[in-house]
Protein backbone atom coordinates (compact mmCIF):
# COMPACT_ATOMS: atom_id res chain seq x y z
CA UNK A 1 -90.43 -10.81 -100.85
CA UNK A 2 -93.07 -8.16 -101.90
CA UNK A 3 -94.48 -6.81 -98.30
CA UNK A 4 -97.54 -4.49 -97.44
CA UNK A 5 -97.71 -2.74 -94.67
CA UNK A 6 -101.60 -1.73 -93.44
CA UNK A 7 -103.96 0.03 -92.94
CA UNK A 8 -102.56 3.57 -90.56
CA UNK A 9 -100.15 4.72 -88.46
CA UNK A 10 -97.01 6.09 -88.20
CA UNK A 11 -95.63 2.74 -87.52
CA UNK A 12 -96.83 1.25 -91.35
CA UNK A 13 -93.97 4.10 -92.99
CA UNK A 14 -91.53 3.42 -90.18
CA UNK A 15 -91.08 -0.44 -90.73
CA UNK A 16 -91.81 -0.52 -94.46
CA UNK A 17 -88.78 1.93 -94.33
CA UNK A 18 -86.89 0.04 -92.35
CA UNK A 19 -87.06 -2.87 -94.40
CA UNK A 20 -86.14 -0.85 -97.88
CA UNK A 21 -83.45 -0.45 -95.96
CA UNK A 22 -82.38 -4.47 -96.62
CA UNK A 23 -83.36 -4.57 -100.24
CA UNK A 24 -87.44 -5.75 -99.42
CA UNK A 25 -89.60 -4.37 -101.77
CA UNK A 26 -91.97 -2.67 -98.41
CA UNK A 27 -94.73 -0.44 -99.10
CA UNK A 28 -96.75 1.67 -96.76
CA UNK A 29 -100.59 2.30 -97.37
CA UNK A 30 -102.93 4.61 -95.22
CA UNK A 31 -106.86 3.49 -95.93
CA UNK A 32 -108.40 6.07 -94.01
CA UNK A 33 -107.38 9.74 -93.04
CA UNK A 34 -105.57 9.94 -90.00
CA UNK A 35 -102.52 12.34 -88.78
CA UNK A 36 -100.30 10.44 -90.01
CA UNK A 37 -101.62 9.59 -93.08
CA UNK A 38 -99.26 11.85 -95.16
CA UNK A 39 -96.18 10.02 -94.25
CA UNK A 40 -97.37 6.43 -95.87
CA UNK A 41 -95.85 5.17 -99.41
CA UNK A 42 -99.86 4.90 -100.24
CA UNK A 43 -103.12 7.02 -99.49
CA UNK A 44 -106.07 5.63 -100.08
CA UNK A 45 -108.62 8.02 -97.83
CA UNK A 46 -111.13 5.91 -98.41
CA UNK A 47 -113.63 7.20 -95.63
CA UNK A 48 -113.71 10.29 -97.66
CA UNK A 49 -115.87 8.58 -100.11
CA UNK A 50 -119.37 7.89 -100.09
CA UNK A 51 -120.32 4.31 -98.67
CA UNK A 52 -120.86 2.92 -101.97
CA UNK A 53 -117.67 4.09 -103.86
CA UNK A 54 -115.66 3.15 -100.80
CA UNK A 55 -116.71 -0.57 -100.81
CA UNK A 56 -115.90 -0.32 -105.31
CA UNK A 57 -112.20 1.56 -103.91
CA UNK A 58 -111.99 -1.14 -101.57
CA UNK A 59 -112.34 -4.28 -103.35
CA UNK A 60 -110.71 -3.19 -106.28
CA UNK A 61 -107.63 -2.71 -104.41
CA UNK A 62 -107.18 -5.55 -102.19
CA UNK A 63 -107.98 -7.48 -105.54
CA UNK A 64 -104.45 -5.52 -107.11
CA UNK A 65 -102.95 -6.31 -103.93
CA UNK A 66 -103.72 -9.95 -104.03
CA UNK A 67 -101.84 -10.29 -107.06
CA UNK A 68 -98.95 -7.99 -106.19
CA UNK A 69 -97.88 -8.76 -102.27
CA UNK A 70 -96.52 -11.80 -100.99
CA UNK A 71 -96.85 -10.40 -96.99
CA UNK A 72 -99.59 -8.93 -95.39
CA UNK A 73 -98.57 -7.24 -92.31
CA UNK A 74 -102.37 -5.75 -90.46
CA UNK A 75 -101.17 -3.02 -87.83
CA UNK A 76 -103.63 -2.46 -85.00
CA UNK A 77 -105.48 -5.87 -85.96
CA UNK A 78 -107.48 -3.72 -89.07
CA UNK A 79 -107.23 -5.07 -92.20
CA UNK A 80 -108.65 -4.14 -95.79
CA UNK A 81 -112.34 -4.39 -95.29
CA UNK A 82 -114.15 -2.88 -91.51
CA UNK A 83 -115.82 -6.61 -90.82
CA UNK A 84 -111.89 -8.44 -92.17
CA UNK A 85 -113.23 -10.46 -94.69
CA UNK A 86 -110.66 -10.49 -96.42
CA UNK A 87 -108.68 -12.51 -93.78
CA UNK A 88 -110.65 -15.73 -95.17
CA UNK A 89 -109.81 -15.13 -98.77
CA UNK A 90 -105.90 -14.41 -98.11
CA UNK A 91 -105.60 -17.47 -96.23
CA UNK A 92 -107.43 -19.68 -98.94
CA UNK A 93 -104.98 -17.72 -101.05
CA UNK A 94 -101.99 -19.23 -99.16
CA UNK A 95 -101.15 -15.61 -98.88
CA UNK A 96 -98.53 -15.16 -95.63
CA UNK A 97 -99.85 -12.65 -92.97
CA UNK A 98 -98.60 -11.57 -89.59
CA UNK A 99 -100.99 -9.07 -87.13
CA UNK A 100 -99.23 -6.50 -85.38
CA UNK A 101 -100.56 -4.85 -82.01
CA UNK A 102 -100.14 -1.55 -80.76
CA UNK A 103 -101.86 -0.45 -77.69
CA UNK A 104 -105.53 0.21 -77.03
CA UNK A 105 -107.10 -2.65 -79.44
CA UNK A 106 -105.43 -5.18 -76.63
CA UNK A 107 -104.91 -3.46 -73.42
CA UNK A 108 -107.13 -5.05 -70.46
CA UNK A 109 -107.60 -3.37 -67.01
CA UNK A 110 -108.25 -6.48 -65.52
CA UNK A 111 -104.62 -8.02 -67.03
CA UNK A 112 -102.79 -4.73 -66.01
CA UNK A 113 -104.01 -4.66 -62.70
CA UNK A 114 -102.94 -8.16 -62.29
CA UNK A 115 -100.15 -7.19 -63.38
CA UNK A 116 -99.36 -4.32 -60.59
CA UNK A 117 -100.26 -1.67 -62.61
CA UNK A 118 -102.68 0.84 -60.63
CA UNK A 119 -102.71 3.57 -62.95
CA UNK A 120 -103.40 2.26 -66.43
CA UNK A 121 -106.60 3.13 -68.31
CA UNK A 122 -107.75 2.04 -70.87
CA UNK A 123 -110.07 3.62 -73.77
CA UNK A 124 -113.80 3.73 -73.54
CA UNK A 125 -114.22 2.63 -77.18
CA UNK A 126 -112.22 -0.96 -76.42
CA UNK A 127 -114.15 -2.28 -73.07
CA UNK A 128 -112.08 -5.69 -72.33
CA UNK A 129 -115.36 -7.67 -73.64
CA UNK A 130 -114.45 -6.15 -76.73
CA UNK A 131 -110.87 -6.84 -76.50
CA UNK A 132 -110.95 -10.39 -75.91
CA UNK A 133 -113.97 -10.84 -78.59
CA UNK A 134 -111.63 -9.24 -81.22
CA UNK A 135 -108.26 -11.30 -79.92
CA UNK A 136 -110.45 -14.42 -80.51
CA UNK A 137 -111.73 -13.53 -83.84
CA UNK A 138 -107.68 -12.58 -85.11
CA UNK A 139 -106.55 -15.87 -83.62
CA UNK A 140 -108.83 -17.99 -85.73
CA UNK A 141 -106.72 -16.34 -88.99
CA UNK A 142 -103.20 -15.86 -86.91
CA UNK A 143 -101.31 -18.28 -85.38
CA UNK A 144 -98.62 -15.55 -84.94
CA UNK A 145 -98.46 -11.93 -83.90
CA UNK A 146 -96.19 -9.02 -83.07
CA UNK A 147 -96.31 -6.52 -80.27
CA UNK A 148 -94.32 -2.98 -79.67
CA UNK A 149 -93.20 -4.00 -76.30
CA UNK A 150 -93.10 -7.01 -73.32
CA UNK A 151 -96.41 -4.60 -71.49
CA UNK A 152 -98.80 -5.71 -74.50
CA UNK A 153 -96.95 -9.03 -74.81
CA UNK A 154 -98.85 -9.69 -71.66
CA UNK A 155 -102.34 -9.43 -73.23
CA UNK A 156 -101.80 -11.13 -76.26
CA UNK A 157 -100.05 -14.73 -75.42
CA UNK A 158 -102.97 -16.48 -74.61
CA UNK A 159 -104.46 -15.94 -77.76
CA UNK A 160 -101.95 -16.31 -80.13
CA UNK A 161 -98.87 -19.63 -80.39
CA UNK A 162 -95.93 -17.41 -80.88
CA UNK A 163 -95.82 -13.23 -79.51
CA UNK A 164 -92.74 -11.62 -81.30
CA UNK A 165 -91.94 -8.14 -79.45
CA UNK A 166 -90.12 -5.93 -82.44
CA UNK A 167 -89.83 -2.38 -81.19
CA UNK A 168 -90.26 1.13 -82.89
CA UNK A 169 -88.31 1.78 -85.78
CA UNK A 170 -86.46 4.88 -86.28
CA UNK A 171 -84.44 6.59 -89.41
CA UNK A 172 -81.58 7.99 -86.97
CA UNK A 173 -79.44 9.23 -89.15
CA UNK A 174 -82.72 11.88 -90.02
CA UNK A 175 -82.49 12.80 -85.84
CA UNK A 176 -80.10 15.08 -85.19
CA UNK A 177 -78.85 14.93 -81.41
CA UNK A 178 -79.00 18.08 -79.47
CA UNK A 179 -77.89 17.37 -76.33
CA UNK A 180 -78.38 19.45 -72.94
CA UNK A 181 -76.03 21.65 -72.00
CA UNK A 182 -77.02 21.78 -68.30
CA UNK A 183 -76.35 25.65 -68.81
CA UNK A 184 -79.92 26.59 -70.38
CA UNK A 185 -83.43 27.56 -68.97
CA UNK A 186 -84.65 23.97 -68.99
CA UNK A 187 -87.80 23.82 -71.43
CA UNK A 188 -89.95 20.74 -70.14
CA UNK A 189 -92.22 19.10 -73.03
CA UNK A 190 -95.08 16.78 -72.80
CA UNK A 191 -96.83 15.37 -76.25
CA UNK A 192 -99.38 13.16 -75.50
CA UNK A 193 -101.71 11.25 -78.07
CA UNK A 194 -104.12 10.75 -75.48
CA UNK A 195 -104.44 12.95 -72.50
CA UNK A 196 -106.29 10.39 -70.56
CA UNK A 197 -104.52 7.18 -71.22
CA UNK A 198 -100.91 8.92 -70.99
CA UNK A 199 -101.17 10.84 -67.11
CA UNK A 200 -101.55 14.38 -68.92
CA UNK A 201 -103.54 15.67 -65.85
CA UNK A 202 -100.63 14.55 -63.33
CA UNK A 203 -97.76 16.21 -65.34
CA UNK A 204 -99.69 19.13 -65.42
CA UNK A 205 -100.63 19.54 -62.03
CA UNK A 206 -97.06 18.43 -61.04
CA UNK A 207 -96.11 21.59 -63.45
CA UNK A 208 -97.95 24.03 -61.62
CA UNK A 209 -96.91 22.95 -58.23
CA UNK A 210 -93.45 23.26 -58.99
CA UNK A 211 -93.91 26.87 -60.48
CA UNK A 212 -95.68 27.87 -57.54
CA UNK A 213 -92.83 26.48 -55.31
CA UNK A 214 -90.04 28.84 -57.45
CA UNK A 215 -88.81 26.17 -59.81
CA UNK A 216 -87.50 27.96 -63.05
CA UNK A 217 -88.18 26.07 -66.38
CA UNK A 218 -90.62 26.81 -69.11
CA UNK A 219 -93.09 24.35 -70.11
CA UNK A 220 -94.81 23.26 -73.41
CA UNK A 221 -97.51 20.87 -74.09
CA UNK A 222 -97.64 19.42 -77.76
CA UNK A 223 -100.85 18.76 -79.44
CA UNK A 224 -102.49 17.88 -82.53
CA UNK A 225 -99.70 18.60 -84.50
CA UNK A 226 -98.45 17.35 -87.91
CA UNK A 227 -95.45 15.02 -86.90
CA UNK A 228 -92.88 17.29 -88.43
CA UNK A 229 -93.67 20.05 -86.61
CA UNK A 230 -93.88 18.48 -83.54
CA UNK A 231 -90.50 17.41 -83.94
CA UNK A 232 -88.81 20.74 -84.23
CA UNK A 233 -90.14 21.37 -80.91
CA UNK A 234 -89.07 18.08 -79.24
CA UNK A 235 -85.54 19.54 -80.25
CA UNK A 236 -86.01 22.22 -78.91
CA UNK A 237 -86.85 20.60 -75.04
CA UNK A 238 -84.42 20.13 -72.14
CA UNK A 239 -86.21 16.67 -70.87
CA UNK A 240 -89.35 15.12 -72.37
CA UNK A 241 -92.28 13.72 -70.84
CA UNK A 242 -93.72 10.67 -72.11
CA UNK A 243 -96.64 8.50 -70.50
CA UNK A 244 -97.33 8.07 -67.21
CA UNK A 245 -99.98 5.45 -66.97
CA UNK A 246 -99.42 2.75 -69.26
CA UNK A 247 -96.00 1.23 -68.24
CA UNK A 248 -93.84 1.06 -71.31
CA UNK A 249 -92.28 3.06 -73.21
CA UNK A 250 -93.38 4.46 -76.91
CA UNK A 251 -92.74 6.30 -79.99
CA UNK A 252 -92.28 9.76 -78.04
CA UNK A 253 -90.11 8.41 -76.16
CA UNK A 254 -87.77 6.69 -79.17
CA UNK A 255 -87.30 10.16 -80.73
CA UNK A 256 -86.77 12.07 -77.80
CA UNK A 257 -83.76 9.41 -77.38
CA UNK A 258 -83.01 9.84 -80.62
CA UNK A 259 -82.67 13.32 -80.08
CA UNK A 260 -80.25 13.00 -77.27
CA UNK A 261 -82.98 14.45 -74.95
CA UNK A 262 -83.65 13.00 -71.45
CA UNK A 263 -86.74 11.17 -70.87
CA UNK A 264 -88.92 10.81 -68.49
CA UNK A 265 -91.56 8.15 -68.50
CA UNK A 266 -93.58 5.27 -66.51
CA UNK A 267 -91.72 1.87 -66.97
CA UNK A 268 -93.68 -0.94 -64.83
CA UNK A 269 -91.21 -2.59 -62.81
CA UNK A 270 -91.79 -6.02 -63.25
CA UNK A 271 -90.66 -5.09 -67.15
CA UNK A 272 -87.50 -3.25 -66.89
CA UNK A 273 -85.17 -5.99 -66.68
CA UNK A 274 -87.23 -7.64 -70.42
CA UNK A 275 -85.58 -4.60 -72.14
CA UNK A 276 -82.01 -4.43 -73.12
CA UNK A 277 -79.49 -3.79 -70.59
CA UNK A 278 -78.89 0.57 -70.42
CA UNK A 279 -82.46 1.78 -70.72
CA UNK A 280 -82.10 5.62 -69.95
CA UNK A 281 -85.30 6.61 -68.80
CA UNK A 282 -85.94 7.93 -66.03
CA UNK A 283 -89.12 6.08 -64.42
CA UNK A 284 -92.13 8.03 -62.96
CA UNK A 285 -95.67 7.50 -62.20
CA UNK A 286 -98.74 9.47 -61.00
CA UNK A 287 -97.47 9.06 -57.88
CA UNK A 288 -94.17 10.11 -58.50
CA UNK A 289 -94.01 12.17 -61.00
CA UNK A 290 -93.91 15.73 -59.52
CA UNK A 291 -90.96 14.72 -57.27
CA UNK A 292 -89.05 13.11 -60.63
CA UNK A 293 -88.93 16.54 -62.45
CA UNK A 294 -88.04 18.11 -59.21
CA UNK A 295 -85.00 16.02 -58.79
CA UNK A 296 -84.37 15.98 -62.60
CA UNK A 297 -84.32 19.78 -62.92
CA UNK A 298 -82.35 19.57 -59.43
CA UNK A 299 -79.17 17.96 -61.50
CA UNK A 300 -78.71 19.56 -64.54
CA UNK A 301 -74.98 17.97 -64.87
CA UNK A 302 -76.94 14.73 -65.87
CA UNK A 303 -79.06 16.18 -68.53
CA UNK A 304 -76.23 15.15 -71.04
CA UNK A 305 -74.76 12.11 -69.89
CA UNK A 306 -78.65 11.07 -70.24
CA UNK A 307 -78.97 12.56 -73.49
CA UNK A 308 -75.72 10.83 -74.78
CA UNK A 309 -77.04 7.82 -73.45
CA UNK A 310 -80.68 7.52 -74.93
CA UNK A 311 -78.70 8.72 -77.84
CA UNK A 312 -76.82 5.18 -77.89
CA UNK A 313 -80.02 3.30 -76.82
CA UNK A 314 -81.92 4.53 -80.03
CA UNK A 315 -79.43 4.06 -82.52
CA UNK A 316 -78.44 0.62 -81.08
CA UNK A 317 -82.10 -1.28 -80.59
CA UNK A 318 -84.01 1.22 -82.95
CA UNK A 319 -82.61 1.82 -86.01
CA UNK A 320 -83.88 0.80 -88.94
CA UNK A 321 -81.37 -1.70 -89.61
CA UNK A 322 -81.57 -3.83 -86.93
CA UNK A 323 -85.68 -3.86 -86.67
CA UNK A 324 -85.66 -4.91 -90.08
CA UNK A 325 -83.64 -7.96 -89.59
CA UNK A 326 -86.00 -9.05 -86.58
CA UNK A 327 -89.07 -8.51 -89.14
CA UNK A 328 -87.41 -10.28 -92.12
CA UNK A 329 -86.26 -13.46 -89.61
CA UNK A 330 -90.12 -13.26 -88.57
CA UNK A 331 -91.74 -13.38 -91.93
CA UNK A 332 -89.07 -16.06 -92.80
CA UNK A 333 -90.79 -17.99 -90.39
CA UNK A 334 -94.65 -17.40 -91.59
């Protein structure tokens, strides 16, 4: 079994890691520059080349992938070529292929707020007509797909037969816990990818009001930074912030766990009890959110115990081990 793992993300290294980890012969590739380009097995760059030599760059190696990969595996619904071409030739090919979703390229307003979600947005470069035109186009070439979590299940099961939900992979034995003491100046961090789609504005306002009320914790927001750096200073935190909008939670979230640091983020309520039994975080929304840190920062004798325990949660549903035996049972079945 001879897997590649396309075409960005920090997912693409995570899961072709994870299933090295069980003797597959994975491989990462990154076709375009993006943050987290660096970490992939693979970097191609190819939007650094003139249109001409990037369509040459491009053919030539999905032609050497062809004939080396038994497993396509097309993160975000992008696959070798911008108008996915090559869909048509892999499956005359009898090449197996499996689409994975992530977030934005699926997310409908209209679904969420069925759904009981007031706060979710979505981004202005996917309006839903552009969603569901792109979900219809994958599901002519994909009969299955994979999500992150059960929030994104809920946009993609009427277009595909079967939705597998396989969550983040991590490498925990590379996260070092470093749990709260309860005892410290309580350092609050927020790191979002998107400061529209993940509440930035409401933990920041919910900041300043508690400041001004006499609330004593330091505060850092984490931007644009290369991943690595970015997690020295999620060690550093007392209680993370991850998204407020969206409903689930996401990679942030998965190392702060990993890190033994509380979390705080916005799980919808109609999706708590679809994850495992012992979820740690601590839920807040727009709404909520400024009277969550309050009462977070009010019980600093819990900062460990909820450390310890998303410490647990990581290595037992995120580890590499275990999300490569979900993938491997899923290709099995492709």
């Amino acid at each position: 079994m001879k897997v590649l793992h396309l075409p960005y993300g920090i997912g693409i290294s995570a899961f072709a890691g994870a299933l090295r980890t069980k003797g597959i012969d994975a491989v990462s590739c990154s076709l375009r520059r993006h943050h987290y380009s660096y970490l992939a097995d693979i970097r191609k760059d190819f939007d650094q080349h003139p249109p001409e030599k990037q369509e040459r760059l491009r053919e030539q190696f999905f032609q050497e992938a062809m004939e080396k990969y038994d497993i396509f595996h097309f993160h975000f619904g992008e696959t070798f070529f911008p108008d996915r071409r090559d869909l048509e030739i892999l499956k005359k090919n009898g090449k197996k292929m499996i689409v994975h979703h992530r977030g934005s390229e699926v997310r409908m307003l209209s679904v969420a707020k069925g759904m009981n979600n007031p706060y979710v947005k979505v981004k202005r470069s996917w309006p839903e007509e552009k969603v569901r035109a792109n979900l219809e186009f994958l599901s002519r070439y994909f009969d299955k797909a994979i999500v992150n979590d059960w929030e994104l299940r809920t946009y993609t099961e009427p277009y595909y037969k079967k939705n597998y939900v396989v969550p983040h992979a991590i490498e925990i034995k590379k996260f070092t816990a470093r749990y709260p003491t309860g005892e410290e100046r309580p350092l609050i961090v927020h790191a979002p990818s998107r400061r529209d789609t993940k509440g930035t504005e409401y933990v920041l306002d919910a900041v300043d009001r508690l400041k001004k009320a006499g609330e004593e914790f330091d505060f850092q927001l984490v931007e644009k930074l290369p991943h690595d750096q970015a997690l020295k200073l999620y060690q550093k935190a007392t209680i993370v912030i991850d998204q407020l909008r969206i409903g689930a939670y996401g990679h942030l979230s998965m190392e702060a766990m990993a890190m033994g640091k509380p979390v705080i983020c916005y799980i919808r309520e109609d999706l708590v009890d679809k994850y495992p039994a012992g979820l740690p975080i601590i839920s807040a929304n727009p709404d909520t959110v400024h009277q969550v840190i309050r009462k977070t920062l009010k019980h600093p004798e819990r900062w460990r115990e909820l450390g310890r325990a998303g410490r647990r949660y990581a290595n037992m549903y995120h580890r590499y081990e275990r999300v490569a035996d979900r993938l491997i049972s899923i290709y099995q079945k492709l």
